[in-house]
C-alpha atoms as a PDB file:
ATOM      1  CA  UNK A   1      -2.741 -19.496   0.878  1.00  0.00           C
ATOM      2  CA  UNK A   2      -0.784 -22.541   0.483  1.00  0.00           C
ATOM      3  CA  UNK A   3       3.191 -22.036   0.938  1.00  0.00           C
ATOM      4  CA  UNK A   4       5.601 -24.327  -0.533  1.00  0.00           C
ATOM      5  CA  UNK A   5       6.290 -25.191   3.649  1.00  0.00           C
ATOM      6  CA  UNK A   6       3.094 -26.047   4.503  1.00  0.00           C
ATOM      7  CA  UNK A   7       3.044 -28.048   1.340  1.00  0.00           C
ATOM      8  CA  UNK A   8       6.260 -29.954   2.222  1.00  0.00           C
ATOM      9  CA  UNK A   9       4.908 -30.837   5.745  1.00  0.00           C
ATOM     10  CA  UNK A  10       1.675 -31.918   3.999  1.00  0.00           C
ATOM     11  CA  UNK A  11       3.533 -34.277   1.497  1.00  0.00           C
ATOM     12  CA  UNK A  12       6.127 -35.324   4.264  1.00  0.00           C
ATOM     13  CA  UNK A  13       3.761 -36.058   6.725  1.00  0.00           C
ATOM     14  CA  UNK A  14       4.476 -33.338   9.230  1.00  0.00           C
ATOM     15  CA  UNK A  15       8.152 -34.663   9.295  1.00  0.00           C
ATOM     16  CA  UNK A  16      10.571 -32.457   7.828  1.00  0.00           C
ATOM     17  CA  UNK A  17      13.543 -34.738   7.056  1.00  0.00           C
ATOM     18  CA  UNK A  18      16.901 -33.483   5.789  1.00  0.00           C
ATOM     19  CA  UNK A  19      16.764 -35.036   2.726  1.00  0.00           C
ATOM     20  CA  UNK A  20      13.028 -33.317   2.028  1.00  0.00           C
ATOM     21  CA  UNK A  21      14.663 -30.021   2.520  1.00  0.00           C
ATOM     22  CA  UNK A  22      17.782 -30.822   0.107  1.00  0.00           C
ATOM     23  CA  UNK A  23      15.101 -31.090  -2.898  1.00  0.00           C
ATOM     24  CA  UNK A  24      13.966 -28.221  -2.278  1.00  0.00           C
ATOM     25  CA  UNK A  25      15.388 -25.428  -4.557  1.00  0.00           C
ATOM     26  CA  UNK A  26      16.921 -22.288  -3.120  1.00  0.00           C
ATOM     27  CA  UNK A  27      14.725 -20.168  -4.986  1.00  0.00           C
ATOM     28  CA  UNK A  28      11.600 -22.252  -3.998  1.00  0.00           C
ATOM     29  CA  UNK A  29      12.823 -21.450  -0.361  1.00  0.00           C
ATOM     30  CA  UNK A  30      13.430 -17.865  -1.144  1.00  0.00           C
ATOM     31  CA  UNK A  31       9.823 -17.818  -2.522  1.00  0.00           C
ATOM     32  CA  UNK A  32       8.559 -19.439   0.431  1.00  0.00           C
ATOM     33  CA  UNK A  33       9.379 -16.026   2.504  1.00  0.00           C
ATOM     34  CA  UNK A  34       9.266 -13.307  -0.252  1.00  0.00           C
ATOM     35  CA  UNK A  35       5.919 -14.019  -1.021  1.00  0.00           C
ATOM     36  CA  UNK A  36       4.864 -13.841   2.489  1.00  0.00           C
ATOM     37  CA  UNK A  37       6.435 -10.587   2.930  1.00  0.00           C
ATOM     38  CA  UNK A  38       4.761  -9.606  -0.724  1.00  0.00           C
ATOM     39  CA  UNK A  39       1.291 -10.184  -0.064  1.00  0.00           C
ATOM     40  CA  UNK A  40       1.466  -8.233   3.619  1.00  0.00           C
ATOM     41  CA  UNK A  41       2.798  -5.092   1.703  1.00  0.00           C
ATOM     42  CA  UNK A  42       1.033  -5.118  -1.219  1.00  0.00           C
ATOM     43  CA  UNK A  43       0.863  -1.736  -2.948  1.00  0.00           C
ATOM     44  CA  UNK A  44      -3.307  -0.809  -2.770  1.00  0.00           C
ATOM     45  CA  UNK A  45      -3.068  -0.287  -6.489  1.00  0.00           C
ATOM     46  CA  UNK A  46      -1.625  -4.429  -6.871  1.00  0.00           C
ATOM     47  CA  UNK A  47      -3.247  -7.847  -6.387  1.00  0.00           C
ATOM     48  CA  UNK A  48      -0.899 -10.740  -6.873  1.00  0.00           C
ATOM     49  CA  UNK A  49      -2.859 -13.841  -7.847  1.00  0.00           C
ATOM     50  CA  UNK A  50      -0.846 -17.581  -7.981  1.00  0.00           C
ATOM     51  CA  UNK A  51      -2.872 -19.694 -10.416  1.00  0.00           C
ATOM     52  CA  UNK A  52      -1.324 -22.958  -8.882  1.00  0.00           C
ATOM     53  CA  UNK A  53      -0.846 -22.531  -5.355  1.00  0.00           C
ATOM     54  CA  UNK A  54       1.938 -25.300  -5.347  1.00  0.00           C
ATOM     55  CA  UNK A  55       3.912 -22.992  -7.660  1.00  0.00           C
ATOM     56  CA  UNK A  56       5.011 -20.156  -5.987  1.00  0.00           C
ATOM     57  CA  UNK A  57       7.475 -18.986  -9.322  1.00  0.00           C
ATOM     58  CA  UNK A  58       4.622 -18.542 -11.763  1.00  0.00           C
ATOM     59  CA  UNK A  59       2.078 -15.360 -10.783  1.00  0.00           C
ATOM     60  CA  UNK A  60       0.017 -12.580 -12.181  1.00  0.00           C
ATOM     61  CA  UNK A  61      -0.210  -9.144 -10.983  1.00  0.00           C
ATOM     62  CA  UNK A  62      -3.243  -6.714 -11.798  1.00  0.00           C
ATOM     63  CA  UNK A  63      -2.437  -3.126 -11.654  1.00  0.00           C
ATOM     64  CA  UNK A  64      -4.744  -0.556 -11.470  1.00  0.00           C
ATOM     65  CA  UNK A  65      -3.437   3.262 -10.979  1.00  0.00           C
ATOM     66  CA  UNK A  66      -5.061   5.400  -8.885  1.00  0.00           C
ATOM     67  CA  UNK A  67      -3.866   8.310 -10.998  1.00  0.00           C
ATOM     68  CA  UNK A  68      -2.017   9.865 -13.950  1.00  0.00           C
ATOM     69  CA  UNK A  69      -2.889   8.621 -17.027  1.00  0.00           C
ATOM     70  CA  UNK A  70      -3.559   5.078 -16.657  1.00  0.00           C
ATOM     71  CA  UNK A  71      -6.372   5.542 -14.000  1.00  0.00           C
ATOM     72  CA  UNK A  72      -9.380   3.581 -14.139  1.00  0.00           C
ATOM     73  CA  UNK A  73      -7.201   0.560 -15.916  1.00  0.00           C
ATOM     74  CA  UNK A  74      -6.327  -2.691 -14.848  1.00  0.00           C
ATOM     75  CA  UNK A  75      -2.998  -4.249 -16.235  1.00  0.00           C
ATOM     76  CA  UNK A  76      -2.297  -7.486 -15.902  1.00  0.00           C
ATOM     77  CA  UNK A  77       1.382  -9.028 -15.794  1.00  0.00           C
ATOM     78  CA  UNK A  78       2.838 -12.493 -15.842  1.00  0.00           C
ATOM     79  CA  UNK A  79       5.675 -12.954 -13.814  1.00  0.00           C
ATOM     80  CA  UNK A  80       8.094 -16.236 -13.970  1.00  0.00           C
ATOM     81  CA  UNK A  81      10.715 -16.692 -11.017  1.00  0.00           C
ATOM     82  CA  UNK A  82      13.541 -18.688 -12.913  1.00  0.00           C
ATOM     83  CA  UNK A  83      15.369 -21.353 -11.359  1.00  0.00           C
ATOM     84  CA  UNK A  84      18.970 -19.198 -11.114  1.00  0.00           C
ATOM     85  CA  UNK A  85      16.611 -16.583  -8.314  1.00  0.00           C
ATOM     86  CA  UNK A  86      17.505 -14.411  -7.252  1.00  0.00           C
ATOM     87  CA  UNK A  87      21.333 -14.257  -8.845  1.00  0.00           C
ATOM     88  CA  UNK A  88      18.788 -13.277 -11.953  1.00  0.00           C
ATOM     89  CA  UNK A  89      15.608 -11.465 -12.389  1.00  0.00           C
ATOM     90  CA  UNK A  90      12.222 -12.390 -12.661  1.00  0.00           C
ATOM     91  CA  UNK A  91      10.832 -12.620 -16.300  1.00  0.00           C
ATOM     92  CA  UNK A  92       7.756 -10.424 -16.790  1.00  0.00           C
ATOM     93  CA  UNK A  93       5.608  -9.627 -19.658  1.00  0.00           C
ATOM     94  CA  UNK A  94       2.530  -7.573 -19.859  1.00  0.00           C
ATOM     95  CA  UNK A  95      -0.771  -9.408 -21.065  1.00  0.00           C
ATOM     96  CA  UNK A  96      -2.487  -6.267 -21.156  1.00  0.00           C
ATOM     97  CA  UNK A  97      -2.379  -4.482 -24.603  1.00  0.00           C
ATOM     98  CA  UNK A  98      -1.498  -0.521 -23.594  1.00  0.00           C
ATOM     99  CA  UNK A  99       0.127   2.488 -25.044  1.00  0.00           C
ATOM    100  CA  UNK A 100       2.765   3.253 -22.841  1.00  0.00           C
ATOM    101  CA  UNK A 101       6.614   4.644 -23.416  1.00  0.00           C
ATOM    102  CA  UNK A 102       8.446   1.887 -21.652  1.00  0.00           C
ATOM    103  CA  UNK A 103       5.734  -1.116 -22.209  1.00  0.00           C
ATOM    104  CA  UNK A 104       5.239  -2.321 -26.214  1.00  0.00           C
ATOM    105  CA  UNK A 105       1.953  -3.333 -27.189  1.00  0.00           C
ATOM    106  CA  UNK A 106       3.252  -7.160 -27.262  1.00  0.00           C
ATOM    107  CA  UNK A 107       3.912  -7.083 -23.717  1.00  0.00           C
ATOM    108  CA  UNK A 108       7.974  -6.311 -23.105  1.00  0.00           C
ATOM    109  CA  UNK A 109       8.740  -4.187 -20.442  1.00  0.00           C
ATOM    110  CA  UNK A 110      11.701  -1.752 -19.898  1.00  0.00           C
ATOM    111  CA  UNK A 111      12.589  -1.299 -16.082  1.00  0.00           C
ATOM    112  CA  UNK A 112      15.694  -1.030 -14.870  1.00  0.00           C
ATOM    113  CA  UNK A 113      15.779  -3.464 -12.243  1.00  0.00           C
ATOM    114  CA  UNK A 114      14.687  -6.261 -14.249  1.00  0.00           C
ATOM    115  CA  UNK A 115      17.998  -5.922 -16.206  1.00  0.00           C
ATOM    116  CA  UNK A 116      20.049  -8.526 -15.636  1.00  0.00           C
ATOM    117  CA  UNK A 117      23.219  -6.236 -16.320  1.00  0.00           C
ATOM    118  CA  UNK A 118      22.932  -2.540 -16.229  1.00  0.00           C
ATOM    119  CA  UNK A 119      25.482   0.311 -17.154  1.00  0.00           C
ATOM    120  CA  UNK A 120      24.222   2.517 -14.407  1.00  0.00           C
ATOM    121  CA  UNK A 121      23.899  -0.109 -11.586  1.00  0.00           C
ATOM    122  CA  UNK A 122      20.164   0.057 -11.494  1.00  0.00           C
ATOM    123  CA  UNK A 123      19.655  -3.025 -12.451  1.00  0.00           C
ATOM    124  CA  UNK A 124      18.919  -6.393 -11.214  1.00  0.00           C
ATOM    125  CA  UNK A 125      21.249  -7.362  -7.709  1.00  0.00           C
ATOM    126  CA  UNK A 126      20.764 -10.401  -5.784  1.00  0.00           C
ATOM    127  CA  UNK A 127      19.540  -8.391  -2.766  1.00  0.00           C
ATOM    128  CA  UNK A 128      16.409  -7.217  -4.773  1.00  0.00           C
ATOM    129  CA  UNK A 129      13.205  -9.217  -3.955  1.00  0.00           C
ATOM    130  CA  UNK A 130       9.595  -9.745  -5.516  1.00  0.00           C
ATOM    131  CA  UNK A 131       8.427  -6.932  -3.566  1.00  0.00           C
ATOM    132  CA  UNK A 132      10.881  -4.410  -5.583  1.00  0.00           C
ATOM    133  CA  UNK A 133       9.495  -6.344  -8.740  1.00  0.00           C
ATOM    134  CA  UNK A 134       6.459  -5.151  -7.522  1.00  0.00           C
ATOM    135  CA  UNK A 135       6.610  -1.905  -6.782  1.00  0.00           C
ATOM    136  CA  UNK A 136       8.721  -1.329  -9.514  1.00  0.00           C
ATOM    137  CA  UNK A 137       5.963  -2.130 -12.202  1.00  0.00           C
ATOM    138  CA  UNK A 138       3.242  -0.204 -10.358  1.00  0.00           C
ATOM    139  CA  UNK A 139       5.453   2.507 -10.600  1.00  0.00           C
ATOM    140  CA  UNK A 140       5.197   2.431 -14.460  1.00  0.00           C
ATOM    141  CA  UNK A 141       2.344   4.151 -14.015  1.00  0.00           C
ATOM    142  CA  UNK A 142       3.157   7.149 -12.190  1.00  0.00           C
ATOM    143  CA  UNK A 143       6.715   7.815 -11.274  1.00  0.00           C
ATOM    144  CA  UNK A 144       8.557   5.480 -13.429  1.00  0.00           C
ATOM    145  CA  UNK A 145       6.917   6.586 -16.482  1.00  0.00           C
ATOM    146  CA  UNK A 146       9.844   7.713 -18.730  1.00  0.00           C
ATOM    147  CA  UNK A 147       9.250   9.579 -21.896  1.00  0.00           C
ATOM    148  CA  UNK A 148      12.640   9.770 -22.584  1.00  0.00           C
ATOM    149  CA  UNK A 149      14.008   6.462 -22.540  1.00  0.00           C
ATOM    150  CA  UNK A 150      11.484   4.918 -23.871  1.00  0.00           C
ATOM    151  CA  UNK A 151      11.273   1.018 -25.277  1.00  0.00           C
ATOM    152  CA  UNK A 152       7.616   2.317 -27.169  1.00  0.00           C
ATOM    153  CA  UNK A 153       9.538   4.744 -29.135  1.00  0.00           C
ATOM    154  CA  UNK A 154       6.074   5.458 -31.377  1.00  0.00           C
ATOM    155  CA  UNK A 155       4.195   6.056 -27.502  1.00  0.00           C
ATOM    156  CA  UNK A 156       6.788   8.340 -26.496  1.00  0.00           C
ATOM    157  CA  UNK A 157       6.683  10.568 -29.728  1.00  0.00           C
ATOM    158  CA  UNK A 158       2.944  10.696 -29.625  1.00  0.00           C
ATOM    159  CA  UNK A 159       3.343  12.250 -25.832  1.00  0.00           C
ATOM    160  CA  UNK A 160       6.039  15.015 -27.588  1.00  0.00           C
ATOM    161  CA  UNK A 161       3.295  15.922 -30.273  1.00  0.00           C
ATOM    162  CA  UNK A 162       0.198  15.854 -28.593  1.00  0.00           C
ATOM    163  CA  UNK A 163      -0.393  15.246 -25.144  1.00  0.00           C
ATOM    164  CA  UNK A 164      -4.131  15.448 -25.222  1.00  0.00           C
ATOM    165  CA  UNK A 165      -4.538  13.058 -27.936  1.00  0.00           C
ATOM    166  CA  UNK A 166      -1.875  10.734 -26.406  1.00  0.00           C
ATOM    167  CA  UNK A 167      -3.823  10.744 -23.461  1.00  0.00           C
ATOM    168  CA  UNK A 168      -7.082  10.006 -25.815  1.00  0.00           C
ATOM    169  CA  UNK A 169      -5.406   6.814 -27.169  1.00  0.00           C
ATOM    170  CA  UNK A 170      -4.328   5.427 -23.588  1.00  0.00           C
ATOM    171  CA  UNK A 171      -8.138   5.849 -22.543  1.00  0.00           C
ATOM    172  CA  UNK A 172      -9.411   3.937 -25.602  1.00  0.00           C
ATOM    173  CA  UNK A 173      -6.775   1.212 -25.067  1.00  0.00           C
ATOM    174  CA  UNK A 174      -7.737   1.180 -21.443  1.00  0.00           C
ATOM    175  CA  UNK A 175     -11.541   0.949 -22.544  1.00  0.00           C
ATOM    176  CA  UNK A 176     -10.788  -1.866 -24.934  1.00  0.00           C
ATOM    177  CA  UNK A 177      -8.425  -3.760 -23.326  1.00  0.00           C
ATOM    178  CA  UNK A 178      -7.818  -2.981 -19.987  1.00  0.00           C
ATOM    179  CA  UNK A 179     -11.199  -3.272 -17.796  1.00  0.00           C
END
């Protein structure tokens, strides 16, 4: 994979001046060595792809659960590293349509940590990387499923009425939509 170093040294000439490195943004930096560290501990249910290898802030991730009910699906999400990184949190949004409690079927997500402020102090700190991101959203699909708190209110009273046929309507949105 190309990293935003090796790119520098390729458009520098193998010189790495001072005044390269003062372009470079301290996210873009950050990015350099979370992503590194992100695609050596990859959940095995996660593939992180970077569409433009030059842009390190801008990925997908595919997720596809090994069990509960989402198995045999394969979500995708966008993910956008803004400029303020890592004093704010990435912006995802799912691209997958899915019937999920804390995912709406446009694509906004509710997890903690991506909360820029949080009551409860779970959300977003400046000492969270990619790699919580990450794991975070893979979680969605086992142990961070919340029927409680949910953002899908209708998905969440469908799993209080009928679990069976809520768990009928996630396999036909994961047969049209998520293979």
């Amino acid at each position: 994979m190309l990293t935003l170093a090796s790119k520098l040294r390729r458009d520098d000439g193998g010189k790495h001046s001072s005044e390269t490195s003062h372009r470079v943004s301290v996210r873009d930096r950050l990015l350099t060595k979370e992503v590194a560290d992100l695609e050596a501990n990859l959940p095995s249910t996660c593939k992180a792809s970077f569409p433009d290898e030059d842009k390190l802030h801008h990925f997908q991730l595919s997720v596809s659960p090994d069990e509960g009910y989402y198995q045999s699906g394969r979500f995708q999400f966008e993910i956008d590293v803004p400029e303020a990184y890592n004093m704010v949190p990435p912006k995802v949004r799912c691209l997958t349509r899915i019937w999920h409690p804390n995912i709406t079927e446009s694509g906004e997500i509710c997890l903690s940590l991506l909360r820029e402020h949080s009551i409860d102090g779970t959300g977003w700190a400046p000492t969270r990387t990619l790699k919580d991101v990450v794991w975070g959203l893979n979680s969605l699909f086992t142990d961070l499923l919340n029927f409680d708190d949910p953002l899908n209110i209708d998905a969440a009273e469908h799993h209080l009425r009928d679990k069976e046929d809520f768990r009928n309507k996630v396999q036909d949105y994961i047969r049209n939509y998520a293979r």
